[in-house]
PDB file of N, CA and C in Angstrom:
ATOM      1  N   UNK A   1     -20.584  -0.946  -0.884  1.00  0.00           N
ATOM      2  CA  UNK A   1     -19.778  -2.148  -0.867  1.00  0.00           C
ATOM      3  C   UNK A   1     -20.546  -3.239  -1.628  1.00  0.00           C
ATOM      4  N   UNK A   2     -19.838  -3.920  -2.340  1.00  0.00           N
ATOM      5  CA  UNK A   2     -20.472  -5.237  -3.496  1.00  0.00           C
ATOM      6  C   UNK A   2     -20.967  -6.166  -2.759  1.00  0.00           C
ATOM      7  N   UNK A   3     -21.968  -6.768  -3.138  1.00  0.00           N
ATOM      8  CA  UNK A   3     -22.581  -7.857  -2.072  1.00  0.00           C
ATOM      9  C   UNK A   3     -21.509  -8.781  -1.903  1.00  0.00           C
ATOM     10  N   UNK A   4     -20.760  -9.484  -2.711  1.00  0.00           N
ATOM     11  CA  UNK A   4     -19.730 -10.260  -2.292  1.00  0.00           C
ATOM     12  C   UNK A   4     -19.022 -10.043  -1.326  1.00  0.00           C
ATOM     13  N   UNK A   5     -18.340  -8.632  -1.207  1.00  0.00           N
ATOM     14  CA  UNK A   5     -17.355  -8.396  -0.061  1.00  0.00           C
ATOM     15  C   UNK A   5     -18.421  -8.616   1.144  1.00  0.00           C
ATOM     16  N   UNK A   6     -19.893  -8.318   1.281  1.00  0.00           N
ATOM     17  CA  UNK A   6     -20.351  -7.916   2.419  1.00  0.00           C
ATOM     18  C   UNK A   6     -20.930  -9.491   2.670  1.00  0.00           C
ATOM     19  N   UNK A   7     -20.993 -11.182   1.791  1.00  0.00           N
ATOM     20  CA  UNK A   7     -21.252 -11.618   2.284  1.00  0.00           C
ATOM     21  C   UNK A   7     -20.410 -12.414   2.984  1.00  0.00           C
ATOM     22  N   UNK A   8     -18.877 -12.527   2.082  1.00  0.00           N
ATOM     23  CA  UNK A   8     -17.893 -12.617   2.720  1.00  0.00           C
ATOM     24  C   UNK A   8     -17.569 -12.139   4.396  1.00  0.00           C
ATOM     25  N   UNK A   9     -17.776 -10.841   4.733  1.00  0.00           N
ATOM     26  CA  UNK A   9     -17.725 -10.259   5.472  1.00  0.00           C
ATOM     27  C   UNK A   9     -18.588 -11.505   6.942  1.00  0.00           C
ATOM     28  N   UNK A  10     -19.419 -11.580   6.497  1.00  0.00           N
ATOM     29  CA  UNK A  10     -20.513 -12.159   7.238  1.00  0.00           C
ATOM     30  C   UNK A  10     -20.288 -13.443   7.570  1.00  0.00           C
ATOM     31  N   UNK A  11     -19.467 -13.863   6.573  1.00  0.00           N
ATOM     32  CA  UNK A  11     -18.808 -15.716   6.456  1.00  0.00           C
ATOM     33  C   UNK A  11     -18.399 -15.662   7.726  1.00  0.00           C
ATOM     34  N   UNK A  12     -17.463 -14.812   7.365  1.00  0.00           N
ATOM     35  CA  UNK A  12     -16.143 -14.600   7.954  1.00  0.00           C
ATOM     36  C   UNK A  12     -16.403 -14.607   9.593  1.00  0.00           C
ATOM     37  N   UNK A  13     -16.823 -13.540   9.760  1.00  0.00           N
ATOM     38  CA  UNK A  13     -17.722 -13.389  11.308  1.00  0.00           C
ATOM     39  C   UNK A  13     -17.856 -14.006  11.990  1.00  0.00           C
ATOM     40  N   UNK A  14     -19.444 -15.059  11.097  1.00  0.00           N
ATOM     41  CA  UNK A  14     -19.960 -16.003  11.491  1.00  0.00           C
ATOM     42  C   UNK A  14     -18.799 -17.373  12.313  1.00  0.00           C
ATOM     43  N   UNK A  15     -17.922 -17.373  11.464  1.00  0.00           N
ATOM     44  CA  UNK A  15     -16.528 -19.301  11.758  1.00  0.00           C
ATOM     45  C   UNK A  15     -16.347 -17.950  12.668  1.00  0.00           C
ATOM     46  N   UNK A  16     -15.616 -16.792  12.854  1.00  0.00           N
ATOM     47  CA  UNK A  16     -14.530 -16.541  13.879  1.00  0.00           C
ATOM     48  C   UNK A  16     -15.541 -16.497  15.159  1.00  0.00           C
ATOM     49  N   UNK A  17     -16.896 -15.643  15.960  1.00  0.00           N
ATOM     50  CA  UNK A  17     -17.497 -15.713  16.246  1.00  0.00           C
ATOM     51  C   UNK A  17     -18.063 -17.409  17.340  1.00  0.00           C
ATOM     52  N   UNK A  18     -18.262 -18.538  15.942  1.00  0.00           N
ATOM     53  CA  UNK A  18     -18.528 -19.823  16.664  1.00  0.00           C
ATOM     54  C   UNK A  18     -17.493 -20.348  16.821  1.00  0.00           C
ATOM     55  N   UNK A  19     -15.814 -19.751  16.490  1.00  0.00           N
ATOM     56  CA  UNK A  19     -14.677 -20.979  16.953  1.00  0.00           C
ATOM     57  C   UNK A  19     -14.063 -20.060  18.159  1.00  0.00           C
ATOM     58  N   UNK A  20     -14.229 -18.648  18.539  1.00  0.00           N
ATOM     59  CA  UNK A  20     -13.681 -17.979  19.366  1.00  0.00           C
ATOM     60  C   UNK A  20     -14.815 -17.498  20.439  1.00  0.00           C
ATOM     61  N   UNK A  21     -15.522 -17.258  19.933  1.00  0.00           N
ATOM     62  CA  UNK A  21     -16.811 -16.591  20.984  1.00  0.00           C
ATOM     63  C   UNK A  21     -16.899 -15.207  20.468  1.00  0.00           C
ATOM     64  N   UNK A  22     -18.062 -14.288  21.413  1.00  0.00           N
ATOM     65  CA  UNK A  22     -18.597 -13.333  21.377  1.00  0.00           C
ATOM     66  C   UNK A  22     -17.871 -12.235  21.342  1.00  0.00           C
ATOM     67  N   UNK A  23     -16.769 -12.389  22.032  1.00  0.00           N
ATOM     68  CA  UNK A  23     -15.581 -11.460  22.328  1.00  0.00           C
ATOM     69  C   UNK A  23     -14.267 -11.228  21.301  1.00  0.00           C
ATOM     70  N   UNK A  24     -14.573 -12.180  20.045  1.00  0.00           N
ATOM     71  CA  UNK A  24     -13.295 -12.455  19.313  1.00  0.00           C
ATOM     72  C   UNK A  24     -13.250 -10.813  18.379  1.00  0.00           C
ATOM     73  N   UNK A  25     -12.146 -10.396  18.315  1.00  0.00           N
ATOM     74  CA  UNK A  25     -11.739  -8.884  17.016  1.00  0.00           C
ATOM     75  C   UNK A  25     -11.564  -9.667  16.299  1.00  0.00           C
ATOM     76  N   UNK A  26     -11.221  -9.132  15.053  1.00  0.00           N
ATOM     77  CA  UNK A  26     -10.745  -9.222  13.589  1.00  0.00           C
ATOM     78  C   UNK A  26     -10.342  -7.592  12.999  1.00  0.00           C
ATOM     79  N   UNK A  27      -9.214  -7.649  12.016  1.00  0.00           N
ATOM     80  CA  UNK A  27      -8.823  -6.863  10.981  1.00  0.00           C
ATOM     81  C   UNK A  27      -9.745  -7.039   9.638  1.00  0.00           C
ATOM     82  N   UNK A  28      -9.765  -6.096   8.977  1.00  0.00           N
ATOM     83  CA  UNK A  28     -10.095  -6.183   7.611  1.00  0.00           C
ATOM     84  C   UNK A  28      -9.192  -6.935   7.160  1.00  0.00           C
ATOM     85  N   UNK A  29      -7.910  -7.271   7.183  1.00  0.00           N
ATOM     86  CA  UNK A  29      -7.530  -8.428   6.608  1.00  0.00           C
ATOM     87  C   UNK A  29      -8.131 -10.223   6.646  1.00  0.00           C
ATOM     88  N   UNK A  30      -8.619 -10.263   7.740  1.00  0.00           N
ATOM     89  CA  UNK A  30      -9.182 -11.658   8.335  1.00  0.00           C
ATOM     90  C   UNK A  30     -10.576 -12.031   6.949  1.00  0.00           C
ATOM     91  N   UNK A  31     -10.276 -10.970   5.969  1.00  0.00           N
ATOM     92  CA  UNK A  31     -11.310 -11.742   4.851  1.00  0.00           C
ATOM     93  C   UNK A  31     -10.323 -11.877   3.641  1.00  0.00           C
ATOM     94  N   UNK A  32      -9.350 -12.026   3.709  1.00  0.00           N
ATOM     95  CA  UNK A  32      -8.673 -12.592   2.642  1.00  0.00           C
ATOM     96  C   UNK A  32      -7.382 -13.522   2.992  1.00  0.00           C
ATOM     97  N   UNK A  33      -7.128 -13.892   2.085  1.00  0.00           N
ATOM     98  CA  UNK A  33      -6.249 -15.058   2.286  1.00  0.00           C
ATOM     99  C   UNK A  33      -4.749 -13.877   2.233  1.00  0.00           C
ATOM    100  N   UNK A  34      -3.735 -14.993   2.290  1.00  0.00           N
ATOM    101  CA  UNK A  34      -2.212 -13.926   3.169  1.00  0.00           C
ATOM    102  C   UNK A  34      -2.005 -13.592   1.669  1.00  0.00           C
ATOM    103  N   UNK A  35      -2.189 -13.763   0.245  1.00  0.00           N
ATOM    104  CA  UNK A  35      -1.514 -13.084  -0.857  1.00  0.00           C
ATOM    105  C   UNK A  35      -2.784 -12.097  -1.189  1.00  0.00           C
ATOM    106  N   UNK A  36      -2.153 -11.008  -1.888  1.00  0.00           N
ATOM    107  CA  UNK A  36      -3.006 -10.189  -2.377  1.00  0.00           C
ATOM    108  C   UNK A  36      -3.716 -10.370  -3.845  1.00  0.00           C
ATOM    109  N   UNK A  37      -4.478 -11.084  -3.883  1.00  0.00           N
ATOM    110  CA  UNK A  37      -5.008 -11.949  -5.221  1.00  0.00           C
ATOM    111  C   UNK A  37      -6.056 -11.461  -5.723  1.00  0.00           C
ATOM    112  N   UNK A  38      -6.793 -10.443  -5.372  1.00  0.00           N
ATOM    113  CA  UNK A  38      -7.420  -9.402  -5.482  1.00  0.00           C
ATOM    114  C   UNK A  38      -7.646  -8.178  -4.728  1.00  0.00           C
ATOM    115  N   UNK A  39      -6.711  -7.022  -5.502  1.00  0.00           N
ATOM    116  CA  UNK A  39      -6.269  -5.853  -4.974  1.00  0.00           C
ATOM    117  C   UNK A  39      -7.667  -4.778  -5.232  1.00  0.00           C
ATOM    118  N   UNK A  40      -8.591  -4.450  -5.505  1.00  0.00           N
ATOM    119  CA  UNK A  40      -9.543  -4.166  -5.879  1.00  0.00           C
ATOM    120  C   UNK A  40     -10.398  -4.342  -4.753  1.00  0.00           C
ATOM    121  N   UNK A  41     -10.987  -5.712  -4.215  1.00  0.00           N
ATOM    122  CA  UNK A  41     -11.649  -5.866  -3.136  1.00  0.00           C
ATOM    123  C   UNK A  41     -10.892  -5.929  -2.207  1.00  0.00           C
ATOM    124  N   UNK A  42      -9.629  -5.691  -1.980  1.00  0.00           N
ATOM    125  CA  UNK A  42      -9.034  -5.529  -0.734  1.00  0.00           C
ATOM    126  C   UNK A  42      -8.904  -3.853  -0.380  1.00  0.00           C
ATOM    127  N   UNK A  43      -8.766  -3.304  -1.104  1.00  0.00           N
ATOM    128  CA  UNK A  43      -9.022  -1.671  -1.303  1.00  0.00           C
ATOM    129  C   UNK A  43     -10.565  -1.508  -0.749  1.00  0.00           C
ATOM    130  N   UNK A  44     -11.315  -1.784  -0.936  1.00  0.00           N
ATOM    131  CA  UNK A  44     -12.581  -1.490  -0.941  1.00  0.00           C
ATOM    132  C   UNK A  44     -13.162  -1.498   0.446  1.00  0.00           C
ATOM    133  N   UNK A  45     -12.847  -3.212   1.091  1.00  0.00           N
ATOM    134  CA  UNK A  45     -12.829  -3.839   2.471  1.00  0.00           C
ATOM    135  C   UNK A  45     -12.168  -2.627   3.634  1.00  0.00           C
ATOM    136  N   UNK A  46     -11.062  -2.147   3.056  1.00  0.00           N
ATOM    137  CA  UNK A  46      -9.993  -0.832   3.595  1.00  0.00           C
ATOM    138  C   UNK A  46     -10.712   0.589   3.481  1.00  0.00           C
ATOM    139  N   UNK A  47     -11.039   0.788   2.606  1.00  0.00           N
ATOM    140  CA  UNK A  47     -12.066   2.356   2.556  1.00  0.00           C
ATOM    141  C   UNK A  47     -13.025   2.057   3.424  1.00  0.00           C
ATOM    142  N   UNK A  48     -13.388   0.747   3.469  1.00  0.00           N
ATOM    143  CA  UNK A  48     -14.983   1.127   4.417  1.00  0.00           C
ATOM    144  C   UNK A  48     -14.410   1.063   5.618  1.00  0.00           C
ATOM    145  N   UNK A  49     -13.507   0.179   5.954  1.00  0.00           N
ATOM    146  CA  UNK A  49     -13.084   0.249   7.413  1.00  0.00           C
ATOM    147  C   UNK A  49     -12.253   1.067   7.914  1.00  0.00           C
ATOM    148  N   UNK A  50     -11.496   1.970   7.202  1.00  0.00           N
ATOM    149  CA  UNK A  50     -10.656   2.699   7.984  1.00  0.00           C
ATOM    150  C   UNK A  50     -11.233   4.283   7.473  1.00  0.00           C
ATOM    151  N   UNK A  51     -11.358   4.386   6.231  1.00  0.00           N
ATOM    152  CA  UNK A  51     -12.035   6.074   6.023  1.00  0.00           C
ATOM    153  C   UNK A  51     -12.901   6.234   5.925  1.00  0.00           C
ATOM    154  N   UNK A  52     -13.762   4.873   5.480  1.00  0.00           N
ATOM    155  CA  UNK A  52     -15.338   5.334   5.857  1.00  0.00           C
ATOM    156  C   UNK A  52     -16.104   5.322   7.081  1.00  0.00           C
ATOM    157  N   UNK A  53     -15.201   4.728   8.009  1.00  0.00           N
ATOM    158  CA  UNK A  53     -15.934   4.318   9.621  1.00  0.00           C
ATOM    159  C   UNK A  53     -15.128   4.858  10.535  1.00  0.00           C
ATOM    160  N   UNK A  54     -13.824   4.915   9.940  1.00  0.00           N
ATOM    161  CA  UNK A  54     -12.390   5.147  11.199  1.00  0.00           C
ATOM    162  C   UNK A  54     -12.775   4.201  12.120  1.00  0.00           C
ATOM    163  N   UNK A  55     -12.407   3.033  11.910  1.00  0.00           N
ATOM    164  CA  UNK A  55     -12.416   1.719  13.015  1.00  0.00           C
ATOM    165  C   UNK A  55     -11.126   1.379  13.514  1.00  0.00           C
ATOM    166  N   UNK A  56     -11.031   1.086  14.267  1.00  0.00           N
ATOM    167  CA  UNK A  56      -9.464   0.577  14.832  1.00  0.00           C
ATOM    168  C   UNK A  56      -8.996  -0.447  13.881  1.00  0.00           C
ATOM    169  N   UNK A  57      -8.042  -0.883  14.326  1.00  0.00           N
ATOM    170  CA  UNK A  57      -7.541  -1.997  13.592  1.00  0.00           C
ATOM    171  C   UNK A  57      -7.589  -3.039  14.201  1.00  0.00           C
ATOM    172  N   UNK A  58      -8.520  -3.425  15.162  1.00  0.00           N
ATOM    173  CA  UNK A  58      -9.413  -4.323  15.770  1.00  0.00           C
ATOM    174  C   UNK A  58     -10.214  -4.584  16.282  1.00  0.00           C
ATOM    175  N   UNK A  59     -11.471  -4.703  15.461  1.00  0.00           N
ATOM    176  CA  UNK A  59     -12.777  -4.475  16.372  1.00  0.00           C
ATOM    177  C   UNK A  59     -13.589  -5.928  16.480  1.00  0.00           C
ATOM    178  N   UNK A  60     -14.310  -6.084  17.199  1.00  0.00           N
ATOM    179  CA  UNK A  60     -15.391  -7.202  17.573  1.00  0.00           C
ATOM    180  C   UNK A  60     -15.880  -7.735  16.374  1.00  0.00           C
ATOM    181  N   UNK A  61     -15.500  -8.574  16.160  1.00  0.00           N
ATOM    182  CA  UNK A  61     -16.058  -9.265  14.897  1.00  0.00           C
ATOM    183  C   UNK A  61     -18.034  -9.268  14.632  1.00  0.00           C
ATOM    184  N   UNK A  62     -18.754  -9.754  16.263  1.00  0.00           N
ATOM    185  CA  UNK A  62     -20.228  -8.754  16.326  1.00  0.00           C
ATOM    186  C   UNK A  62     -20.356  -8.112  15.913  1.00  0.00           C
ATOM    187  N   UNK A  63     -19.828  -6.894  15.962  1.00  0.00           N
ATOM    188  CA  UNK A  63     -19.855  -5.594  15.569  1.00  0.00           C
ATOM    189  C   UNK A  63     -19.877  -5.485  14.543  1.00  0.00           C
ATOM    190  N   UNK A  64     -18.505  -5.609  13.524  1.00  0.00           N
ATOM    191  CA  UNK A  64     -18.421  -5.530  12.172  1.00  0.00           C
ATOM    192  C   UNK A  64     -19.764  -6.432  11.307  1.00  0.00           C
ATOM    193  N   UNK A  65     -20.044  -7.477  12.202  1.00  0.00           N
ATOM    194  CA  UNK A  65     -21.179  -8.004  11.204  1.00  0.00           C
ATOM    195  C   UNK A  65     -22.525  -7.541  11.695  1.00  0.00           C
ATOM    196  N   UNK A  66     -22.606  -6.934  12.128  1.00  0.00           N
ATOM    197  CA  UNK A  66     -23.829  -5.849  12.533  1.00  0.00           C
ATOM    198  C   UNK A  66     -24.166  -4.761  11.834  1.00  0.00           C
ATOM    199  N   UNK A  67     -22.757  -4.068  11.472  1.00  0.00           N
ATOM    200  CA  UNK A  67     -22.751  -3.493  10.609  1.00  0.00           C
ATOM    201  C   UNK A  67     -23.108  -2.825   9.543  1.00  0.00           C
ATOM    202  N   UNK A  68     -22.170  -4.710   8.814  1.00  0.00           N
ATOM    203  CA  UNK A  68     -23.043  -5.358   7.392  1.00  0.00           C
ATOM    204  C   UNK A  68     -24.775  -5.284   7.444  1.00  0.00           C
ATOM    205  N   UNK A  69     -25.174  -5.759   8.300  1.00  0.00           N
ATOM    206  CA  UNK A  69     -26.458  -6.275   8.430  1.00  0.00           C
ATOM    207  C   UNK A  69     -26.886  -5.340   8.289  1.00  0.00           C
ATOM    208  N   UNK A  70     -26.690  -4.487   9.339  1.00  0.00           N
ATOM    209  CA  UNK A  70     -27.618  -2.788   8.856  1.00  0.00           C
ATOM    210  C   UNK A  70     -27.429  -2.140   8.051  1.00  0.00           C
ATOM    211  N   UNK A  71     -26.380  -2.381   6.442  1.00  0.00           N
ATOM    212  CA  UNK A  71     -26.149  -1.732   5.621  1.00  0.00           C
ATOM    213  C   UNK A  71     -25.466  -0.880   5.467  1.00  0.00           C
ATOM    214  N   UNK A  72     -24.591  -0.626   6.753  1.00  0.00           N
ATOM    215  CA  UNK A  72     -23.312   0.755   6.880  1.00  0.00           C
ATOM    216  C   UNK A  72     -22.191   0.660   5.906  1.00  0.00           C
TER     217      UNK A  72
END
């Protein structure tokens, strides 16, 4: 995964995380905005989360940036 998507990833986390708490999910969608304005990194965000990990379609936002961190 491109460092962009993964620091994105981490942005992302980070606001949902301090405006919801410890407990908040997210979709792989929750890193892009509602139009598809880049189909390329939205593909990519989708391979890692659903065929490269088989993650639900809502997991702990912790988690997912734990993840990142460890390089999965």
């Amino acid at each position: 995964m491109r460092q962009q998507l993964r620091s994105k990833i981490i942005e992302v986390c980070d606001k949902k995380i301090a405006n919801k708490g410890d407990n908040v999910g997210l979709s792989f969608y929750a890193f892009f905005a509602n139009k598809n304005d880049n189909p390329e990194l939205l593909m990519e965000a989708a391979t890692w989360w659903i065929k490269t990990h088989q993650l639900d379609h809502f997991v702990k936002a912790q988690k997912i940036k734990q993840m990142i961190v460890d390089g999965l």
